[in-house]
Protein backbone atom coordinates (compact mmCIF):
# COMPACT_ATOMS: atom_id res chain seq x y z
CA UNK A 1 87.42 83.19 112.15
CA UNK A 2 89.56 86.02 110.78
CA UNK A 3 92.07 89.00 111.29
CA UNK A 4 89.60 92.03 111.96
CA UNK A 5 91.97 94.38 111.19
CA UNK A 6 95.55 94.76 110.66
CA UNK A 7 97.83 98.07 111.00
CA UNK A 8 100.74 98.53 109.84
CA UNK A 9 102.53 101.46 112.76
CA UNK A 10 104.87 102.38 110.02
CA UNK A 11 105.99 105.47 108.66
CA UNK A 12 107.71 105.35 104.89
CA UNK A 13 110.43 107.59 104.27
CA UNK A 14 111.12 110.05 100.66
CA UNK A 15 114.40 112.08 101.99
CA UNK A 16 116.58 110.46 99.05
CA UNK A 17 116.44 109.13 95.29
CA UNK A 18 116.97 105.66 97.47
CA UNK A 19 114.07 106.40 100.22
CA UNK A 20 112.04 107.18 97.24
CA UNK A 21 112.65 104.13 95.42
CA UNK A 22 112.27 102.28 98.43
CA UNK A 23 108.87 103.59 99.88
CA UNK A 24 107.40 103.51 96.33
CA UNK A 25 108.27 100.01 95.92
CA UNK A 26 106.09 99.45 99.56
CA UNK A 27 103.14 101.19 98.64
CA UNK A 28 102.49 99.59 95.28
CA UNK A 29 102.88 95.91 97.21
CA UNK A 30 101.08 97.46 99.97
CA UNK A 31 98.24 97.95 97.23
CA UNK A 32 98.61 94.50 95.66
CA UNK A 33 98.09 92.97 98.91
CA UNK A 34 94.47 95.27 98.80
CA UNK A 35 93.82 93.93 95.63
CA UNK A 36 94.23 90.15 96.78
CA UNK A 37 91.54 90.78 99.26
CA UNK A 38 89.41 92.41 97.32
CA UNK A 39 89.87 89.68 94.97
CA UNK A 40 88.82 86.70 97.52
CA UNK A 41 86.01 88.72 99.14
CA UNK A 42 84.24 89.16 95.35
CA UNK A 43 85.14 85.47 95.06
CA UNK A 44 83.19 84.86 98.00
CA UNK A 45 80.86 87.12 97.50
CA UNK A 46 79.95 87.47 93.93
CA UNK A 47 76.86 89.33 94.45
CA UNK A 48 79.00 92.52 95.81
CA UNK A 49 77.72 95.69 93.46
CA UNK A 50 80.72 96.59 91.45
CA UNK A 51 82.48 100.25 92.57
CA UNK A 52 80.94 102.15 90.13
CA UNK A 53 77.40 100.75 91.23
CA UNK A 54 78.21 101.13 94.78
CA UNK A 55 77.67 105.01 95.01
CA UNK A 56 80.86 105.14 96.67
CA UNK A 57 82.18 108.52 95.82
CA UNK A 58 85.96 109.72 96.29
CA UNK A 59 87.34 111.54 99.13
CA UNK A 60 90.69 113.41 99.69
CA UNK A 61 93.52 111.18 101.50
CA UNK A 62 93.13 111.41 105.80
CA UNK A 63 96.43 113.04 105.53
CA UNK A 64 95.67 115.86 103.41
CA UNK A 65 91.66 116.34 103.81
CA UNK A 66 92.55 119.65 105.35
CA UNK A 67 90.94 118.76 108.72
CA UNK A 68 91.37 120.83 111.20
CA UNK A 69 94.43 120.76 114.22
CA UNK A 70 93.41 118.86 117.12
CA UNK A 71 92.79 120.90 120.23
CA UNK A 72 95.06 120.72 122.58
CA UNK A 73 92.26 120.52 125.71
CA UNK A 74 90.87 117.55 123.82
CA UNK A 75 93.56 115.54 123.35
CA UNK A 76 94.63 116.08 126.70
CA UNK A 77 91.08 114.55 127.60
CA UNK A 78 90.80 111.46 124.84
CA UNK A 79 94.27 110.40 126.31
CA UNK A 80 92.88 110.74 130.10
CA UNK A 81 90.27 108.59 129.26
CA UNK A 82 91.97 106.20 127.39
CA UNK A 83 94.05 105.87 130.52
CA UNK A 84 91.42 105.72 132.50
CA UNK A 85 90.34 102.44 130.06
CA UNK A 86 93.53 101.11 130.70
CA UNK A 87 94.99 101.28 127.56
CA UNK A 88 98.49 101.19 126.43
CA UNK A 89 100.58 104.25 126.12
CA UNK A 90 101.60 103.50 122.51
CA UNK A 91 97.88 102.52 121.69
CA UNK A 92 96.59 106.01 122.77
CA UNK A 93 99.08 107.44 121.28
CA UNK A 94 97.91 105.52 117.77
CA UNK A 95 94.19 106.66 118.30
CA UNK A 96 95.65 110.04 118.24
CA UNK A 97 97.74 109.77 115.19
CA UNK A 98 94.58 108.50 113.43
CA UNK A 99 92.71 111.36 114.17
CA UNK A 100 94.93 113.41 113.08
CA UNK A 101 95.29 111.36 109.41
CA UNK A 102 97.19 108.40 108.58
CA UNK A 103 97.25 106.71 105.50
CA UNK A 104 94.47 103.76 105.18
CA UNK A 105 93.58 101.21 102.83
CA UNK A 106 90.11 99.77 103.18
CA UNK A 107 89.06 96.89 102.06
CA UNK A 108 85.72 96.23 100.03
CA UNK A 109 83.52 95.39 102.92
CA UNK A 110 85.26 98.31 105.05
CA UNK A 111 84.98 100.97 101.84
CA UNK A 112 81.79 100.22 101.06
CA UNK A 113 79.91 101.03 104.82
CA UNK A 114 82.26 104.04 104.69
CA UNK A 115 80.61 104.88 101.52
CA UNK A 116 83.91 107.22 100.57
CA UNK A 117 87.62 106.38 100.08
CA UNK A 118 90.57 107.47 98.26
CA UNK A 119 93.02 106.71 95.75
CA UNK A 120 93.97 103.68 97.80
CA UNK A 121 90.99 102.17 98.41
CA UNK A 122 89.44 102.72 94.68
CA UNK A 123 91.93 101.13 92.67
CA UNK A 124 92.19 97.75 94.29
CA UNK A 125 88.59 97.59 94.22
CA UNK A 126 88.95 98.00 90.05
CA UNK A 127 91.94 95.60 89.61
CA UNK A 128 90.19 92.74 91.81
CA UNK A 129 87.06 93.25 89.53
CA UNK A 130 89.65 92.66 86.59
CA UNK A 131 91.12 90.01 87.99
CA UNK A 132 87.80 88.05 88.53
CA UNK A 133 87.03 88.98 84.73
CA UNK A 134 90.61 87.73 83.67
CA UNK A 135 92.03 90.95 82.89
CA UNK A 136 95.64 91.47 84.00
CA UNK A 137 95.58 94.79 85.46
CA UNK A 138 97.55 96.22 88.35
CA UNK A 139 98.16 99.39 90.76
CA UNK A 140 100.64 101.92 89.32
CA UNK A 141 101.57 105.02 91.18
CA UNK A 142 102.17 107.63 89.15
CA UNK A 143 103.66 111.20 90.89
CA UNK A 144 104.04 114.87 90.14
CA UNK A 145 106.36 117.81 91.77
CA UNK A 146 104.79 119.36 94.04
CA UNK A 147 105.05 123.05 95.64
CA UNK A 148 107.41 122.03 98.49
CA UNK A 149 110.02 120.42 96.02
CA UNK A 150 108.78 116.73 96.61
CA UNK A 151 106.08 114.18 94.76
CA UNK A 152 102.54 114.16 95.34
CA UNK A 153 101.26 110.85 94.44
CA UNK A 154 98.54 109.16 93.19
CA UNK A 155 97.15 105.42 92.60
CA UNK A 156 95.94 104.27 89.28
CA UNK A 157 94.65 101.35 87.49
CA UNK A 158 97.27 99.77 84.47
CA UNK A 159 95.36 98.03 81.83
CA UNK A 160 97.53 95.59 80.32
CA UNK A 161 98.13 97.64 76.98
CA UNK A 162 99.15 100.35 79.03
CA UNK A 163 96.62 102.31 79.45
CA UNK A 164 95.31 103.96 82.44
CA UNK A 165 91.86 103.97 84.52
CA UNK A 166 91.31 106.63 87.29
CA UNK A 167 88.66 105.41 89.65
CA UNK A 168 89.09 108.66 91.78
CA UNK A 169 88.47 110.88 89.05
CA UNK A 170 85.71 109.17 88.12
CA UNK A 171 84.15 109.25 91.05
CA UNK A 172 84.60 112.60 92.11
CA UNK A 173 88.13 113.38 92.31
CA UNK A 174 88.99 117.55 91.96
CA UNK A 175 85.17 118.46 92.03
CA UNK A 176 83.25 120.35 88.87
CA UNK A 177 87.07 121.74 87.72
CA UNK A 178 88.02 118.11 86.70
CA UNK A 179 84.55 117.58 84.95
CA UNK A 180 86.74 117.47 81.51
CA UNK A 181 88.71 115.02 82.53
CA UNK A 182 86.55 112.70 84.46
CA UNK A 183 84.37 112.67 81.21
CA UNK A 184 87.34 111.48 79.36
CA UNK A 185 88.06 109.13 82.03
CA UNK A 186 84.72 108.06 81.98
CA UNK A 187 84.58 107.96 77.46
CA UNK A 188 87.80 105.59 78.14
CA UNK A 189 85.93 103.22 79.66
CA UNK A 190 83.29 103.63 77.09
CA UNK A 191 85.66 102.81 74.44
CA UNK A 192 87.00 99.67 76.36
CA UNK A 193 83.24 98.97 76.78
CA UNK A 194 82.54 99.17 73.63
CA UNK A 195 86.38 96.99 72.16
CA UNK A 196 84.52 93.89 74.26
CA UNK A 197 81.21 93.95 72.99
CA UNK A 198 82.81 93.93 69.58
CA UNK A 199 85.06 91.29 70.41
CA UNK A 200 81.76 89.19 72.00
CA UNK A 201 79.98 89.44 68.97
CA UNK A 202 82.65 87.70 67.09
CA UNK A 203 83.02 84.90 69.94
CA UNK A 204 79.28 84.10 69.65
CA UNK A 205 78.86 84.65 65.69
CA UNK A 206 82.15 82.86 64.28
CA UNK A 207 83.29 80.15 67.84
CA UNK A 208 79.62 79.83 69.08
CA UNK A 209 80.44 81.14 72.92
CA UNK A 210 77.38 81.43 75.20
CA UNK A 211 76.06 85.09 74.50
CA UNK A 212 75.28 85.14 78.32
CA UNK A 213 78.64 83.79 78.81
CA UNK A 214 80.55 86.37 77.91
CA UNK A 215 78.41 89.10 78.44
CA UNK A 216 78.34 87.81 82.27
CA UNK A 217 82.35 88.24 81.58
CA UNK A 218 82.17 91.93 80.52
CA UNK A 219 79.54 92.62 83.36
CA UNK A 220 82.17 91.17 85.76
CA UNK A 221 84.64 93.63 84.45
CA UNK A 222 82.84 96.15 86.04
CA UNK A 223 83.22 98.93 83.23
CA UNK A 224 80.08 100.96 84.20
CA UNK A 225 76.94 101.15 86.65
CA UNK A 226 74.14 99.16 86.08
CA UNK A 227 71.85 101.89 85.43
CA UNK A 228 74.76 103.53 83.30
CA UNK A 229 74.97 106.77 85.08
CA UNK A 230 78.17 107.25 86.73
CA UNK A 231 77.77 109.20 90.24
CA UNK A 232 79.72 111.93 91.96
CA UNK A 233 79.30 114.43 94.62
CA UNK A 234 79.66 116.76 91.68
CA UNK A 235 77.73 115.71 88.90
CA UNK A 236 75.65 113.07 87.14
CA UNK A 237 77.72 112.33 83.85
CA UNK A 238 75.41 109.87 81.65
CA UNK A 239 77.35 107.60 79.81
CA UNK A 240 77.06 105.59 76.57
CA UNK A 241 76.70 102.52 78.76
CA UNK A 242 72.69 101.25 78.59
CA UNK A 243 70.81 98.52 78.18
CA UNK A 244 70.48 98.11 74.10
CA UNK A 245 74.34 97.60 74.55
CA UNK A 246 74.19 94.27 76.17
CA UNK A 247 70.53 93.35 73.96
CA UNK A 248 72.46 93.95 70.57
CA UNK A 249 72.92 91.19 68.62
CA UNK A 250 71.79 88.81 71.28
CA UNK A 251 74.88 89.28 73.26
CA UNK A 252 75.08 89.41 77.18
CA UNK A 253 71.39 89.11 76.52
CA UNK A 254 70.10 89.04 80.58
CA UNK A 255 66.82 86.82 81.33
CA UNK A 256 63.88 88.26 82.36
C-alpha cells in the first residue's frame, strides 16, 4: 500500500529579501525530501539503471517550456466536462493550472516512464545514487539575475568538497550552445572517476579490500553510463569512462 501521489497546492513567494530567504529555504527541503525517495526506491530496487544509463534526457521546467496559452474555447470545455464527471471546483481548477505549468518533482519511477525531467527531478536522482555509495552530497540551488530584475534558479548537485555536478547540463541542458560546458561537466566527473579508481587501487594493494567490492562501490556512485557514452538530445559526447578502467589492475574486475 502507498501514497500514489502527493501535491503540494502551494504557491512560494520572492517579493522580498525575507520571501526569498524563505521560499529558497522550501525548495531545497522540498528537494531533500526527493532525494529520500529516491534513496529508498534504489534501496529497494537496486537493479534501477543509474540516470546517466537511463537515457533520460533534460527538459525545460513546465513553467517556462514556452508552451503555448491555453485556448480559451478549450478550457471552457475540459472544465464542462470535468463538471460533467463530477469533480470538485478547486480540482478542475488544479487540472487547469497543470496544464498550464506548475512546478513538479518526479520521483525515480515517475521520471524514468516520463523519460525527461528537469533540474528538479535530475539532481535527487544523483544525490540518492551518492547516498547509496556513501557519498555525502546534497541539492544546492544556486541563482542568477535575471532580465525582469529577479533570480532565475537552478538545482545542482554539492559534492562534499564543494564542488558541483550538473545533471541537467549533462544531459542536455541549453542544447549544442552549452556543448563546452557540458563537456566540462562531463571531464568533472571523469576526474572524480578517475580520484576513486586511484584511491581503489590503494584499498586492494596496501588493506586487501575486495577488488569487486569497491569497484561495485564506485559503480553505485553512478559517475557514468555503462557503455560510457553520455546521451543528449544534442549530442553523443564519448567519455573517458570504458571498460579497461574498471579491468586495470584487477580492480572492480566484473565476472563474466
Amino acid at each position: 500500500m502507498s501514497l500514489r501521489d502527493i501535491h503540494f497546492g502551494v504557491a512560494l513567494p520572492f517579493d522580498t529579501a525575507e520571501d526569498q530567504e524563505d521560499s529558497e529555504e522550501i525548495l531545497t527541503r522540498i528537494l531533500g525530501v526527493v532525494c529520500r525517495l529516491n534513496a529508498q526506491y534504489l534501496r529497494k530496487h537496486p537493479e534501477t539503471p543509474s540516470l546517466y544509463s537511463s537515457h533520460v534526457v533534460y527538459t525545460p521546467p513546465d513553467q517556462a517550456d514556452g508552451r503555448p496559452p491555453l485556448k480559451r474555447s478549450h478550457v471552457k470545455k475540459l472544465l464542462e466536462l470535468l463538471r460533467e464527471m463530477g469533480q470538485e471546483p478547486e480540482t478542475a481548477l488544479m487540472v487547469v493550472r497543470m496544464l498550464k505549468g506548475v512546478e513538479i518533482f518526479l520521483d525515480i519511477p515517475a521520471l524514468y516512464r516520463r523519460g525527461k525531467g528537469d533540474c528538479n527531478e535530475l539532481v535527487p536522482v544523483r544525490v540518492a545514487e551518492l547516498w547509496r555509495a556513501g557519498i555525502a552530497a546534497n541539492p544546492w540551488l544556486v541563482r542568477a539575475k535575471n532580465e525582469r530584475g529577479g533570480f532565475t534558479y537552478h538545482n545542482i548537485v554539492k559534492w562534499p568538497d564543494g564542488s558541483g555536478e550538473d545533471p541537467s547540463l549533462i544531459l542536455g541542458m541549453g542544447g549544442p550552445a552549452m556543448n563546452d560546458a557540458r563537456r566540462e561537466e562531463i571531464r568533472k566527473n571523469a576526474e572524480r572517476f578517475g580520484n576513486y579508481i586511484a584511491a581503489a587501487q590503494r584499498l586492494v594493494q596496501v588493506e586487501g579490500a575486495s577488488p569487486e567490492a569497491v569497484g561495485r562501490k564506485i559503480d553505485a556512485m553512478g559517475l557514468a553510463p555503462k557503455d560510457g557514452v553520455f546521451k543528449s538530445p544534442y549530442d553523443r559526447m564519448t567519455s573517458e569512462y570504458t571498460d579497461v578502467h574498471y579491468q586495470r589492475d584487477g580492480v572492480g574486475k566484473k565476472s563474466a
